[in-house]
PDB file of N, CA and C in Angstrom:
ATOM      1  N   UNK A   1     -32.443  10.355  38.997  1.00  0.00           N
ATOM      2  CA  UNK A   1     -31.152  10.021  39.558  1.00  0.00           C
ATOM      3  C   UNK A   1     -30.247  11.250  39.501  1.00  0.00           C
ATOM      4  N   UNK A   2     -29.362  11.408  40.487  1.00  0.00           N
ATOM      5  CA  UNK A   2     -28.545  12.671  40.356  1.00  0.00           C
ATOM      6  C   UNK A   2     -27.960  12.084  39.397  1.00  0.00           C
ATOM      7  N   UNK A   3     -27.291  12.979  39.275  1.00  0.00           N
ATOM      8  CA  UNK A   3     -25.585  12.859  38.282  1.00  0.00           C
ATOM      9  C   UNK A   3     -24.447  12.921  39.086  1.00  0.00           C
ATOM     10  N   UNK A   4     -24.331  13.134  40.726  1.00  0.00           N
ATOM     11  CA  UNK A   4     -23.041  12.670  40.680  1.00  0.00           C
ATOM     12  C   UNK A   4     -23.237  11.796  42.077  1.00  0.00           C
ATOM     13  N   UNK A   5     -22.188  11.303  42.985  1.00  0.00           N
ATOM     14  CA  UNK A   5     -22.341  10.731  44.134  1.00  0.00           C
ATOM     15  C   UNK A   5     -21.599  11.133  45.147  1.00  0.00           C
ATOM     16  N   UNK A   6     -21.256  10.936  46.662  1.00  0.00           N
ATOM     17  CA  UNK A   6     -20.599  11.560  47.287  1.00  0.00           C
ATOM     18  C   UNK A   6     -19.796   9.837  47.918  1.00  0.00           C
ATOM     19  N   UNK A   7     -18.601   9.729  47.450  1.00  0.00           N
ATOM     20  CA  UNK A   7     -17.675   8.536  48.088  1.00  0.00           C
ATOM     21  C   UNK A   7     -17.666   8.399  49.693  1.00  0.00           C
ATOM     22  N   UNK A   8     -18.291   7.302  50.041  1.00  0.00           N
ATOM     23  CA  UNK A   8     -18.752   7.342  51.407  1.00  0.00           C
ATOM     24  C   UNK A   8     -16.973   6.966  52.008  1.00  0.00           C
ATOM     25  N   UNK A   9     -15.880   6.553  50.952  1.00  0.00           N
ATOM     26  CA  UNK A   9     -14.943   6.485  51.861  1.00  0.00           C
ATOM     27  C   UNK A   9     -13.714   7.855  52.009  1.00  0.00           C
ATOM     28  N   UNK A  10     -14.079   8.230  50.851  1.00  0.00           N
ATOM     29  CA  UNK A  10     -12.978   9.858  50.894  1.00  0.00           C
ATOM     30  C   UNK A  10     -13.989  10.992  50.877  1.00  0.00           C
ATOM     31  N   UNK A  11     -15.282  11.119  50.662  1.00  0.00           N
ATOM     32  CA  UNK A  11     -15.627  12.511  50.726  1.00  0.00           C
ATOM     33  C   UNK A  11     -15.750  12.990  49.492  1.00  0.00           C
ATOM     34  N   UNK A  12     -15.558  12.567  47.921  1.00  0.00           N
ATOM     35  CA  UNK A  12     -15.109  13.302  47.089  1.00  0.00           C
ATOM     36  C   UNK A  12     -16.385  13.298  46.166  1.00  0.00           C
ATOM     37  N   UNK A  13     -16.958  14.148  45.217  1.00  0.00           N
ATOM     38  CA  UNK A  13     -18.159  14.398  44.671  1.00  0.00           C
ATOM     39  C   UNK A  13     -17.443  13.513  43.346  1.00  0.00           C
ATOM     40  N   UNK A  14     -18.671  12.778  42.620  1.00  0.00           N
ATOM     41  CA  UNK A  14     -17.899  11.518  42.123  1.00  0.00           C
ATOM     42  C   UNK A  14     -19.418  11.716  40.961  1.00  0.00           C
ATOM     43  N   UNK A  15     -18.730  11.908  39.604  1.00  0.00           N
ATOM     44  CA  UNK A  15     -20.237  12.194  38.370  1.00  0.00           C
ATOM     45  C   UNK A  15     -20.368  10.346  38.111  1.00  0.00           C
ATOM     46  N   UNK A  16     -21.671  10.248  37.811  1.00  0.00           N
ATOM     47  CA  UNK A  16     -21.986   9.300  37.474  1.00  0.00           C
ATOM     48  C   UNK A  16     -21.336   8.351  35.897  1.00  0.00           C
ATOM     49  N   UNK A  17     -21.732   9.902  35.326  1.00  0.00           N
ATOM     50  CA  UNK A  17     -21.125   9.275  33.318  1.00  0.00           C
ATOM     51  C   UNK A  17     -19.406   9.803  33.581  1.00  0.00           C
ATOM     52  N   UNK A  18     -18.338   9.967  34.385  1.00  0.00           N
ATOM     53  CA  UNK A  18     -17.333  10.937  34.073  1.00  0.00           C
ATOM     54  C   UNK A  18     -16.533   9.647  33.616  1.00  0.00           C
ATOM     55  N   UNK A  19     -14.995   9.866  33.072  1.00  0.00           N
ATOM     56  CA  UNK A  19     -14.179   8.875  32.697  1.00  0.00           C
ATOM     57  C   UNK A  19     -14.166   8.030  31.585  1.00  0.00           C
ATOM     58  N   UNK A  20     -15.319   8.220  30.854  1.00  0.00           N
ATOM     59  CA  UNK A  20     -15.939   7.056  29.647  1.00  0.00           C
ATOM     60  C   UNK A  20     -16.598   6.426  29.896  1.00  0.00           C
ATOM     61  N   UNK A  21     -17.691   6.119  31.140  1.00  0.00           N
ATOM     62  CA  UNK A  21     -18.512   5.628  31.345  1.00  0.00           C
ATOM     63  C   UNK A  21     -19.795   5.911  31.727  1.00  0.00           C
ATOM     64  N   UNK A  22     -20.737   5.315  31.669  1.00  0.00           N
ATOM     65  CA  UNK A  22     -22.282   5.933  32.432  1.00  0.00           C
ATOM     66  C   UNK A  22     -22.713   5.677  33.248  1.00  0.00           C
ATOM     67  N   UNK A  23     -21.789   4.699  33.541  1.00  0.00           N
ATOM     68  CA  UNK A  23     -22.663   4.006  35.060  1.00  0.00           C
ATOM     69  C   UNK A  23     -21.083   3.428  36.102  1.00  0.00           C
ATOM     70  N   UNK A  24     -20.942   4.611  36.414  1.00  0.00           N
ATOM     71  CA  UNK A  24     -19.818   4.298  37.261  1.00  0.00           C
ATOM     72  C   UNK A  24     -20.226   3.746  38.076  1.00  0.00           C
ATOM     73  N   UNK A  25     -19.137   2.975  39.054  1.00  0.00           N
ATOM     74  CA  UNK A  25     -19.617   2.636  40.421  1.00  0.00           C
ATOM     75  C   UNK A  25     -18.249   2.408  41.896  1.00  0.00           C
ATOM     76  N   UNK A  26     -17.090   3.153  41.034  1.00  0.00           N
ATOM     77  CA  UNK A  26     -16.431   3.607  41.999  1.00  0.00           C
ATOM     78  C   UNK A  26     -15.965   4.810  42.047  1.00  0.00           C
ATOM     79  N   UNK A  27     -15.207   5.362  43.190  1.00  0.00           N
ATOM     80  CA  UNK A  27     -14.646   6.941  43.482  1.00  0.00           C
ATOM     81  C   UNK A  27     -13.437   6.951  42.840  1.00  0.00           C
ATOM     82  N   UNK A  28     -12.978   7.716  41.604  1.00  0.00           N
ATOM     83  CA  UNK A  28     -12.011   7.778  41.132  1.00  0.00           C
ATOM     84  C   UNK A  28     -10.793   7.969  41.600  1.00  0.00           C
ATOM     85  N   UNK A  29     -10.807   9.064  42.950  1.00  0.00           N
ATOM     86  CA  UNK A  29     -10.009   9.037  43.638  1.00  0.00           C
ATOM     87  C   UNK A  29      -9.123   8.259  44.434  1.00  0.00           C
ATOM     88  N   UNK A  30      -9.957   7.857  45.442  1.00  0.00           N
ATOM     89  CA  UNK A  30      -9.873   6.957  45.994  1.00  0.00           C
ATOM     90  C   UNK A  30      -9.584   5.027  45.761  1.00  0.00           C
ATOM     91  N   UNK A  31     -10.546   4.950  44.939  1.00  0.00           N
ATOM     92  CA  UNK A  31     -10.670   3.697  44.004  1.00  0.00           C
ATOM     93  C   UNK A  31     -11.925   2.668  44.586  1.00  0.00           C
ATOM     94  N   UNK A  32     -12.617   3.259  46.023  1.00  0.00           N
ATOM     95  CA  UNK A  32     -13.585   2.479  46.573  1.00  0.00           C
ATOM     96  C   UNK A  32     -14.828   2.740  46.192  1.00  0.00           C
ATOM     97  N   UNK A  33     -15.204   1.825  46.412  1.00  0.00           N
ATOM     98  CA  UNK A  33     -17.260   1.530  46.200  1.00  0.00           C
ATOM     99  C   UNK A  33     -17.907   0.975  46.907  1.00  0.00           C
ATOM    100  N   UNK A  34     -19.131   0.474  46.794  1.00  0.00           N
ATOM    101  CA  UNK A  34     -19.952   0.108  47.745  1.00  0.00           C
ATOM    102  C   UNK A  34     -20.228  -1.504  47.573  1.00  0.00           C
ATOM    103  N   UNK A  35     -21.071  -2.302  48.552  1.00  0.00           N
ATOM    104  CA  UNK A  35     -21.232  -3.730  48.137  1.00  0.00           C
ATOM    105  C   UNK A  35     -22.484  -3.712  48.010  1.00  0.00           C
ATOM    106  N   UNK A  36     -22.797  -3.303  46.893  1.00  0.00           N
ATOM    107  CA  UNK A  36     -24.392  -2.933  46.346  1.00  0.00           C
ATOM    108  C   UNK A  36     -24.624  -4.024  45.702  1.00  0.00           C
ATOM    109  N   UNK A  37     -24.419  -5.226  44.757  1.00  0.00           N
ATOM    110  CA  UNK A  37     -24.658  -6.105  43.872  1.00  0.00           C
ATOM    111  C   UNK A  37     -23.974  -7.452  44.630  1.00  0.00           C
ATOM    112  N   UNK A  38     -24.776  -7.985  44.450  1.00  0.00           N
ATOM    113  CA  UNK A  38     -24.630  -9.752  44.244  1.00  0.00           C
ATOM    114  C   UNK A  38     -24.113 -10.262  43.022  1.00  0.00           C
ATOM    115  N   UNK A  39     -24.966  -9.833  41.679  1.00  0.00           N
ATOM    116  CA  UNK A  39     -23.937  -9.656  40.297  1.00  0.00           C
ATOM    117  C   UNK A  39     -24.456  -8.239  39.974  1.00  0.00           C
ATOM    118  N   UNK A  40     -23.350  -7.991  38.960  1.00  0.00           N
ATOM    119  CA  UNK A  40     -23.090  -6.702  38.602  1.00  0.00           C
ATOM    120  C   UNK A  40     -24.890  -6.334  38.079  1.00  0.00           C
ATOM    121  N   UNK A  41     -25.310  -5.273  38.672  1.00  0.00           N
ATOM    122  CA  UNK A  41     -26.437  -4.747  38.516  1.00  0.00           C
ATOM    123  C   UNK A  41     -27.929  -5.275  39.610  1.00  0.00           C
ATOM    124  N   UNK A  42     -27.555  -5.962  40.408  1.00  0.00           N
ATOM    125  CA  UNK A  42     -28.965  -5.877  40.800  1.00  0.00           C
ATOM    126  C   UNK A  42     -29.560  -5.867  42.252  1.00  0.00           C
ATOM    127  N   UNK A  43     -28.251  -5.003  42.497  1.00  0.00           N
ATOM    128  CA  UNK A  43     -28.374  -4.249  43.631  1.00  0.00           C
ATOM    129  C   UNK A  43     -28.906  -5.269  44.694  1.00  0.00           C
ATOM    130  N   UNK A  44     -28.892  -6.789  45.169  1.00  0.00           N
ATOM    131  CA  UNK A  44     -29.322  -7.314  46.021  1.00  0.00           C
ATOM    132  C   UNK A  44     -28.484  -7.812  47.182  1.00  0.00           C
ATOM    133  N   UNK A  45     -27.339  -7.327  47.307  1.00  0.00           N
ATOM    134  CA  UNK A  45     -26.364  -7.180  48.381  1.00  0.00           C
ATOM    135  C   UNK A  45     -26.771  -6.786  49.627  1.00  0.00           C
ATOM    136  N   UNK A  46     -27.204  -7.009  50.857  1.00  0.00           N
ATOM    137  CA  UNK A  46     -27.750  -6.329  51.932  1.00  0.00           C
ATOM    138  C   UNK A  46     -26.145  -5.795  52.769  1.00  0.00           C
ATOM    139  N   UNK A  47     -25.004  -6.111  52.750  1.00  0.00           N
ATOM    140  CA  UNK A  47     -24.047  -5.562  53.382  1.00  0.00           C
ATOM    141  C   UNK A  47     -24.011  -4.453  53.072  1.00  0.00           C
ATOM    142  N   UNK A  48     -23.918  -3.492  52.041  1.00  0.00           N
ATOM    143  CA  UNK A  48     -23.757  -2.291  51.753  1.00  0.00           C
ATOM    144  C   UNK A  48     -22.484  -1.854  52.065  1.00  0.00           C
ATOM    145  N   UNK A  49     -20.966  -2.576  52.681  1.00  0.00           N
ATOM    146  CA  UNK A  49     -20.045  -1.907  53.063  1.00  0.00           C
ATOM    147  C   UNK A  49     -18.868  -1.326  52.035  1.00  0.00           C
ATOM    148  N   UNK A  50     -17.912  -0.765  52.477  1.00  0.00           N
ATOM    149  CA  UNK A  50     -17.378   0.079  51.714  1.00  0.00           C
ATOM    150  C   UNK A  50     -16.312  -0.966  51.036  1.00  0.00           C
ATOM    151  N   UNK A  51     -16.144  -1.159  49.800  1.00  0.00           N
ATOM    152  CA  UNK A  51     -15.521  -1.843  48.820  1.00  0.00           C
ATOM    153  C   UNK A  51     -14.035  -1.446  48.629  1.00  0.00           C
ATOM    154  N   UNK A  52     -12.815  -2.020  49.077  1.00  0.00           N
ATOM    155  CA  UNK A  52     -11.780  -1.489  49.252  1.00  0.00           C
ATOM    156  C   UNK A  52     -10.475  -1.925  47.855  1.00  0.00           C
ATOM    157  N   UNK A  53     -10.656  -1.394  47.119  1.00  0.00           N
ATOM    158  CA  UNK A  53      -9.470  -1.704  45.694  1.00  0.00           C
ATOM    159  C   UNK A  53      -8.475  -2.320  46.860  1.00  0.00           C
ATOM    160  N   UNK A  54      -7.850  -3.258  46.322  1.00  0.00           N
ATOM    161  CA  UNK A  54      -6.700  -4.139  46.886  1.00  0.00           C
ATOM    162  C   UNK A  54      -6.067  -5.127  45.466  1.00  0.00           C
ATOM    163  N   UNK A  55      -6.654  -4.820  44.436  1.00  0.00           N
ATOM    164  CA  UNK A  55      -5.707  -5.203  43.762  1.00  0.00           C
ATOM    165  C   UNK A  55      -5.957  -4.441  41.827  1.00  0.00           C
ATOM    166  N   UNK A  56      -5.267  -5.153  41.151  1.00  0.00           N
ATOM    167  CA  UNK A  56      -5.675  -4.487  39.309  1.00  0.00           C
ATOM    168  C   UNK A  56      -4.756  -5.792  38.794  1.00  0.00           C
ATOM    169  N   UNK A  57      -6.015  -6.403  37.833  1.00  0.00           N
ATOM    170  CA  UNK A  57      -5.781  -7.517  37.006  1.00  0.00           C
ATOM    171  C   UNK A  57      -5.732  -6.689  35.760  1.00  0.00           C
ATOM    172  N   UNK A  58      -4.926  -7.409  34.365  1.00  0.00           N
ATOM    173  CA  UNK A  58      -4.844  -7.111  33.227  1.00  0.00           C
ATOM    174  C   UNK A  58      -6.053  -8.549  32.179  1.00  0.00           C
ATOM    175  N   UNK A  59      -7.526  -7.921  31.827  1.00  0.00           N
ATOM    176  CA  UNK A  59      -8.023  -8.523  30.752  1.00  0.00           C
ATOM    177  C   UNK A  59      -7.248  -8.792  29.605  1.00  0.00           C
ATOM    178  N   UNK A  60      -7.890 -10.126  29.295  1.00  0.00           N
ATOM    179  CA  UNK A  60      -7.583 -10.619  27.601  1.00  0.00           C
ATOM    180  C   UNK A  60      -7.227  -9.321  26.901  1.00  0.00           C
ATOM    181  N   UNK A  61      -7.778  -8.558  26.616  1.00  0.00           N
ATOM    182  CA  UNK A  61      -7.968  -7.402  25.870  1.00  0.00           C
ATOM    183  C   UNK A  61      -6.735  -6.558  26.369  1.00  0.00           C
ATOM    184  N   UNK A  62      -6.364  -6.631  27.278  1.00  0.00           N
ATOM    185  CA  UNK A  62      -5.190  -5.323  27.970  1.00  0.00           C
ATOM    186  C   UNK A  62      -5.797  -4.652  29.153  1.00  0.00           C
ATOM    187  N   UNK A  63      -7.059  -4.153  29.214  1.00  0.00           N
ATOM    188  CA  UNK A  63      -7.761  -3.365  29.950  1.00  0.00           C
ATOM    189  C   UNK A  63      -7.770  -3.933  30.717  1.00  0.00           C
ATOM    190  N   UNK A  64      -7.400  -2.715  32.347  1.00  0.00           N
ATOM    191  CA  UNK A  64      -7.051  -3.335  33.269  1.00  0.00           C
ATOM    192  C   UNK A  64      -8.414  -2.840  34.238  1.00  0.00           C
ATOM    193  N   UNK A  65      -8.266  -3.880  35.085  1.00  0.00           N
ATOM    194  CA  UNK A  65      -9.519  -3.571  36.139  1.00  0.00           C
ATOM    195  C   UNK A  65      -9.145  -3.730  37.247  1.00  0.00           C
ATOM    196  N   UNK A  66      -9.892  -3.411  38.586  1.00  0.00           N
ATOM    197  CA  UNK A  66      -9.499  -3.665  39.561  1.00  0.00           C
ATOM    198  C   UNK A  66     -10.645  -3.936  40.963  1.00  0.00           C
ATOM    199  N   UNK A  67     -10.402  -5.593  41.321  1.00  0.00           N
ATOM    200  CA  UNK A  67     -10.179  -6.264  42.253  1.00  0.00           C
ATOM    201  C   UNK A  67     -10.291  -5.307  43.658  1.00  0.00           C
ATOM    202  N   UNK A  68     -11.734  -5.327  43.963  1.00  0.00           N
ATOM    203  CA  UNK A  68     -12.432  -4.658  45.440  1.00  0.00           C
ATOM    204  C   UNK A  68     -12.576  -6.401  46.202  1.00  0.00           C
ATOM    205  N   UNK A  69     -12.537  -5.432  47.807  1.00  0.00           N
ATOM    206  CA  UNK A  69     -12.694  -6.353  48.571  1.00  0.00           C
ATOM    207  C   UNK A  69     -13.515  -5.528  49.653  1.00  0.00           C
ATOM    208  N   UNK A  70     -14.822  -6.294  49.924  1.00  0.00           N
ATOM    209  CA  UNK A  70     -15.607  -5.430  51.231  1.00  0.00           C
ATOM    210  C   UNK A  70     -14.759  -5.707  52.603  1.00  0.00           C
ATOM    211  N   UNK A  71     -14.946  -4.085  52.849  1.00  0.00           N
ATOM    212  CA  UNK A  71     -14.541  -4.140  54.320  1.00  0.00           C
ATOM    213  C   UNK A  71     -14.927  -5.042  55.736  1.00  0.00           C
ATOM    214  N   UNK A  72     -16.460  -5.465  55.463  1.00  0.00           N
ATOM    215  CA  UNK A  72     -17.554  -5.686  56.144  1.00  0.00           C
ATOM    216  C   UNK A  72     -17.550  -7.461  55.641  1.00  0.00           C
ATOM    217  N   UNK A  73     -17.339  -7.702  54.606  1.00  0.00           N
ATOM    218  CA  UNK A  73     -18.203  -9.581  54.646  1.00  0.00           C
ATOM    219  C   UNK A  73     -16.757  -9.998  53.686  1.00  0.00           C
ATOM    220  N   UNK A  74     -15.910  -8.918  53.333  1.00  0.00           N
ATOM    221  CA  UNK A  74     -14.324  -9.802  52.408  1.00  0.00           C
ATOM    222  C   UNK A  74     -15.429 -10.027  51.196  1.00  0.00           C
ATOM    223  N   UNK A  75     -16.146  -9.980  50.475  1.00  0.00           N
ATOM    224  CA  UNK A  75     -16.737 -10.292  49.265  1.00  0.00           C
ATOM    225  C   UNK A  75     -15.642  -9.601  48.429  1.00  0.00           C
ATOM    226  N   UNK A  76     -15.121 -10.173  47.395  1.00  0.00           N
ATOM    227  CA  UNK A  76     -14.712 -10.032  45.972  1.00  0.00           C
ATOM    228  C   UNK A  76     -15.725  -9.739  44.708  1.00  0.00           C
ATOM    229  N   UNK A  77     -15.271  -8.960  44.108  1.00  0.00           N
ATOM    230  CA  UNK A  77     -15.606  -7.833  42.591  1.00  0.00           C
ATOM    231  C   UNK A  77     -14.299  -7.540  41.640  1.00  0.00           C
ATOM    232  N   UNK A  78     -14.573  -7.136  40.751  1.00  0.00           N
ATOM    233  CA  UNK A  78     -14.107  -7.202  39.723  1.00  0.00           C
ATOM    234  C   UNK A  78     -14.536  -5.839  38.765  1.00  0.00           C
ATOM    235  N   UNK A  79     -14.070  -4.436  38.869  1.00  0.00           N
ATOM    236  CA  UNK A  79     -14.714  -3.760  38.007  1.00  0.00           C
ATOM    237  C   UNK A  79     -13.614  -3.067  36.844  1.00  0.00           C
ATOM    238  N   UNK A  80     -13.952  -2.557  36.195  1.00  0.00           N
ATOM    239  CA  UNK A  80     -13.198  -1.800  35.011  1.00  0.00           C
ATOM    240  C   UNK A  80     -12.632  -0.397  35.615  1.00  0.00           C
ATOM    241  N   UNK A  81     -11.428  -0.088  35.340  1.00  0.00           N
ATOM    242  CA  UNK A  81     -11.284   1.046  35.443  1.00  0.00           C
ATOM    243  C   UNK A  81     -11.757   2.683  34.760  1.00  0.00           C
ATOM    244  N   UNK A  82     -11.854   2.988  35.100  1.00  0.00           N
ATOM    245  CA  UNK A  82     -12.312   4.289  33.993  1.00  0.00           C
ATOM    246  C   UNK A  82     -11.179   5.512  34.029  1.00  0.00           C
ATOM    247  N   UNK A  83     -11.307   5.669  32.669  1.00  0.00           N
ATOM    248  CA  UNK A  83     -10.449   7.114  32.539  1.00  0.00           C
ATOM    249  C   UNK A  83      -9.255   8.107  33.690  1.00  0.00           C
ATOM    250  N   UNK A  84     -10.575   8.447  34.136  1.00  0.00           N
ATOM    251  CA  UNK A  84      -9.906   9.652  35.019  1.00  0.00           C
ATOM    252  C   UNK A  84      -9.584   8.567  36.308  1.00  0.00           C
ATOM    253  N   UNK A  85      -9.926   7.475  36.669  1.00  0.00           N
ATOM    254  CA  UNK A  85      -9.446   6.945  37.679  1.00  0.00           C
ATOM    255  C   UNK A  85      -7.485   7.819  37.960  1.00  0.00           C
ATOM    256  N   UNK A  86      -7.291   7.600  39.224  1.00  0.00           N
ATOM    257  CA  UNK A  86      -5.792   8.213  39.774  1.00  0.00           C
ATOM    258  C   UNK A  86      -5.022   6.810  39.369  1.00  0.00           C
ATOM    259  N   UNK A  87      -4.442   7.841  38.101  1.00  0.00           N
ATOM    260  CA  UNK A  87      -2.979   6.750  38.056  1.00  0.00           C
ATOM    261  C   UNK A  87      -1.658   6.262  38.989  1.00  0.00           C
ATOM    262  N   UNK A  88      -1.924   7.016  39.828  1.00  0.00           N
ATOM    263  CA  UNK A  88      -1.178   6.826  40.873  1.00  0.00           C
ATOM    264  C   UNK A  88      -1.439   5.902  42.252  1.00  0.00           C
ATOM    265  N   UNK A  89      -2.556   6.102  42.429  1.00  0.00           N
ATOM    266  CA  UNK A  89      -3.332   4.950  43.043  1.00  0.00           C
ATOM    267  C   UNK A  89      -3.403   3.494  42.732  1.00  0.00           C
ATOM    268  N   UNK A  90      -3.891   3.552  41.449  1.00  0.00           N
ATOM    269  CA  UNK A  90      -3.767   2.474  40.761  1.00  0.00           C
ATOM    270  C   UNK A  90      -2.111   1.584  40.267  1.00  0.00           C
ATOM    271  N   UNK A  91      -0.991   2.639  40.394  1.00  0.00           N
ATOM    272  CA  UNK A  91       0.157   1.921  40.066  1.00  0.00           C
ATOM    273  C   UNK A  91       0.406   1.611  41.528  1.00  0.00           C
ATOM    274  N   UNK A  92      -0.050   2.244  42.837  1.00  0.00           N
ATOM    275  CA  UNK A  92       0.550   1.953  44.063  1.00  0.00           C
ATOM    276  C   UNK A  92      -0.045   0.772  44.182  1.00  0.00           C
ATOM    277  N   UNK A  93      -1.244   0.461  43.616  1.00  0.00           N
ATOM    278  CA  UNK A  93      -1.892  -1.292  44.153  1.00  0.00           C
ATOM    279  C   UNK A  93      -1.240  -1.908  43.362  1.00  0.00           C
ATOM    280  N   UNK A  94      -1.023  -1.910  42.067  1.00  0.00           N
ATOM    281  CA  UNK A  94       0.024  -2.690  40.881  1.00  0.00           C
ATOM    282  C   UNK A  94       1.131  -3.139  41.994  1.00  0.00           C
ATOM    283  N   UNK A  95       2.099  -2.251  42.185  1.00  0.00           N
ATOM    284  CA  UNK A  95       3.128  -2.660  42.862  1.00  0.00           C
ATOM    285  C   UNK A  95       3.376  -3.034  43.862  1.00  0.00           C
ATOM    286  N   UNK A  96       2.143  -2.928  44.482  1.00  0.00           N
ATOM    287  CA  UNK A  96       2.326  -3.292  46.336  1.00  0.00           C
ATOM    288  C   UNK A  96       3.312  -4.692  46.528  1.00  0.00           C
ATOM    289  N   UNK A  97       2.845  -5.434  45.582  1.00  0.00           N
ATOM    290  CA  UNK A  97       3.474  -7.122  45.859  1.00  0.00           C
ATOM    291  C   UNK A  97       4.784  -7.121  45.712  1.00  0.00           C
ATOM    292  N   UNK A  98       5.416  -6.650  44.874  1.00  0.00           N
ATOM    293  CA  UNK A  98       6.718  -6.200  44.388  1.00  0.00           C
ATOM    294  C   UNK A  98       7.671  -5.637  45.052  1.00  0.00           C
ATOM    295  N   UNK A  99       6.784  -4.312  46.264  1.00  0.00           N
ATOM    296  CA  UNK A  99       7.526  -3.661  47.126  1.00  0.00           C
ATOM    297  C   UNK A  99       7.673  -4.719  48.361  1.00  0.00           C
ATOM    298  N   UNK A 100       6.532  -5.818  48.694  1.00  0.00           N
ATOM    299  CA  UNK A 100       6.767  -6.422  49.796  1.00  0.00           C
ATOM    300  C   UNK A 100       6.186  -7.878  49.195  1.00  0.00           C
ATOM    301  N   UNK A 101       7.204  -8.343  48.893  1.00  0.00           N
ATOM    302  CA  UNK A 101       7.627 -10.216  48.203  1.00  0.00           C
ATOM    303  C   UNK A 101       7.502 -10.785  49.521  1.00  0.00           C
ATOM    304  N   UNK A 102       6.589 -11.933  49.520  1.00  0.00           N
ATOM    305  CA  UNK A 102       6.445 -12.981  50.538  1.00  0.00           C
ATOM    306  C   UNK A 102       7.514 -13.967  50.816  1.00  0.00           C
ATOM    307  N   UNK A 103       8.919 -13.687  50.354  1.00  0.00           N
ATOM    308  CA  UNK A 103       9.859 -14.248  50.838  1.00  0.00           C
ATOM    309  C   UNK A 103      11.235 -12.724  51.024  1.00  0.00           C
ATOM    310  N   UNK A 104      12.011 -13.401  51.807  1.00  0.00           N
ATOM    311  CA  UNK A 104      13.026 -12.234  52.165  1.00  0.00           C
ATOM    312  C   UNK A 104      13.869 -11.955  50.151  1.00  0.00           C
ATOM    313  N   UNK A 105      14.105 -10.459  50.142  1.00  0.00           N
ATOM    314  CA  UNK A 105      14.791 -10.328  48.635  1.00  0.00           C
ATOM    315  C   UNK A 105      15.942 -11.273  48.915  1.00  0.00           C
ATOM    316  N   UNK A 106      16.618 -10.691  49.499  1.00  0.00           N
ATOM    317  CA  UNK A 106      17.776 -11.451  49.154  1.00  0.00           C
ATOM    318  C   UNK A 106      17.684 -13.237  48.847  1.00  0.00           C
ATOM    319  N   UNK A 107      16.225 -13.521  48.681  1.00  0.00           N
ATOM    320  CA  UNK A 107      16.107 -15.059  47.804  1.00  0.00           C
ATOM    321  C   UNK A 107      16.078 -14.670  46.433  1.00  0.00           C
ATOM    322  N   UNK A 108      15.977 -13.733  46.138  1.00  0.00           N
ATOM    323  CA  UNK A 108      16.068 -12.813  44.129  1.00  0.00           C
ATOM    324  C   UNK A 108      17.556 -13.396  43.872  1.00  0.00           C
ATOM    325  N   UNK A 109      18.544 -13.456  44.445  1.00  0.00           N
ATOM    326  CA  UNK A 109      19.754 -13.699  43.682  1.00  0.00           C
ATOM    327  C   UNK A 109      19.938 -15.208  43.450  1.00  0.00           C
ATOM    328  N   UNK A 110      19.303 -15.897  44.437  1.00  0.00           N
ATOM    329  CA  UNK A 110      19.558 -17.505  44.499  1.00  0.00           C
ATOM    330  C   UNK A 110      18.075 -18.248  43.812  1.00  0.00           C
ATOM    331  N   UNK A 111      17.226 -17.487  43.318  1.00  0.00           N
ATOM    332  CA  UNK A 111      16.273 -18.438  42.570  1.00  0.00           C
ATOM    333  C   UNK A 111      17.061 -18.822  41.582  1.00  0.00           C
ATOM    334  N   UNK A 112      17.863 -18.460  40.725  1.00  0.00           N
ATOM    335  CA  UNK A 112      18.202 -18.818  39.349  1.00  0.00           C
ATOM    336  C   UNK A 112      18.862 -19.957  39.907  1.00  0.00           C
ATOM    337  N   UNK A 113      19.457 -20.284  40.943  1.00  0.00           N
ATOM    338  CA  UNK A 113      19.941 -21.288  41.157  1.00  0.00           C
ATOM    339  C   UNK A 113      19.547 -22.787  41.119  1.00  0.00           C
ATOM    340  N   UNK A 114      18.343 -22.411  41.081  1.00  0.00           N
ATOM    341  CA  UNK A 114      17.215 -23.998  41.411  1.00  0.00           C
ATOM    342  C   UNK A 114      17.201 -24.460  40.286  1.00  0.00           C
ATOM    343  N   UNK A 115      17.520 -26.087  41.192  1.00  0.00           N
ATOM    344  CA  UNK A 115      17.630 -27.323  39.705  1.00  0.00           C
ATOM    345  C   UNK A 115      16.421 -27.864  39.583  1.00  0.00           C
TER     346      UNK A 115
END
């Protein structure tokens, strides 16, 4: 097996063990992966499409992960973040909901109002 991979969605040379882990399976950069697994490890996925971060949940534990969605079939995953992942990336999916609330803001001043 090599040691590193090439992110089929940014281009970026991506080590296998980097970040604290050994078996990565997304582009740090970027935050995408592939739809290689049915469950984690056994590679029996035939879509193969490119796995798009769209969100980051916080585990029991604190450790946060983040919520891929295939481009190709919408399948949902669930992986761990690692280390060197872009903190910046990762706070722009954190906040996305925040920057655009499914109701108009100006309902922020009148929730407290509700009996």
């Amino acid at each position: 097996m090599n040691d590193t991979f090439i992110c089929k969605a940014c281009g970026a040379s991506v080590p296998y063990d980097g970040g604290g882990t050994r078996n990565r399976n997304h582009c740090p950069k970027c935050l995408c992966s592939l739809h290689l697994d049915e469950t984690p490890g056994d590679r029996a996925a035939e879509c193969g499409g490119i796995m798009e971060a769209v969100a980051v949940w916080v585990r029991k534990n604190g450790e946060w992960a983040i919520i891929h969605r295939c481009r190709v079939c919408g399948a949902l995953s669930s992986n761990r973040i690692a280390a060197d992942d872009s903190a910046l990336k990762l706070m722009s999916i954190a906040a996305k909901p925040l920057a655009a609330p499914p109701f108009p803001i100006e309902y922020i001043d009148r929730m407290g109002d509700i009996d």
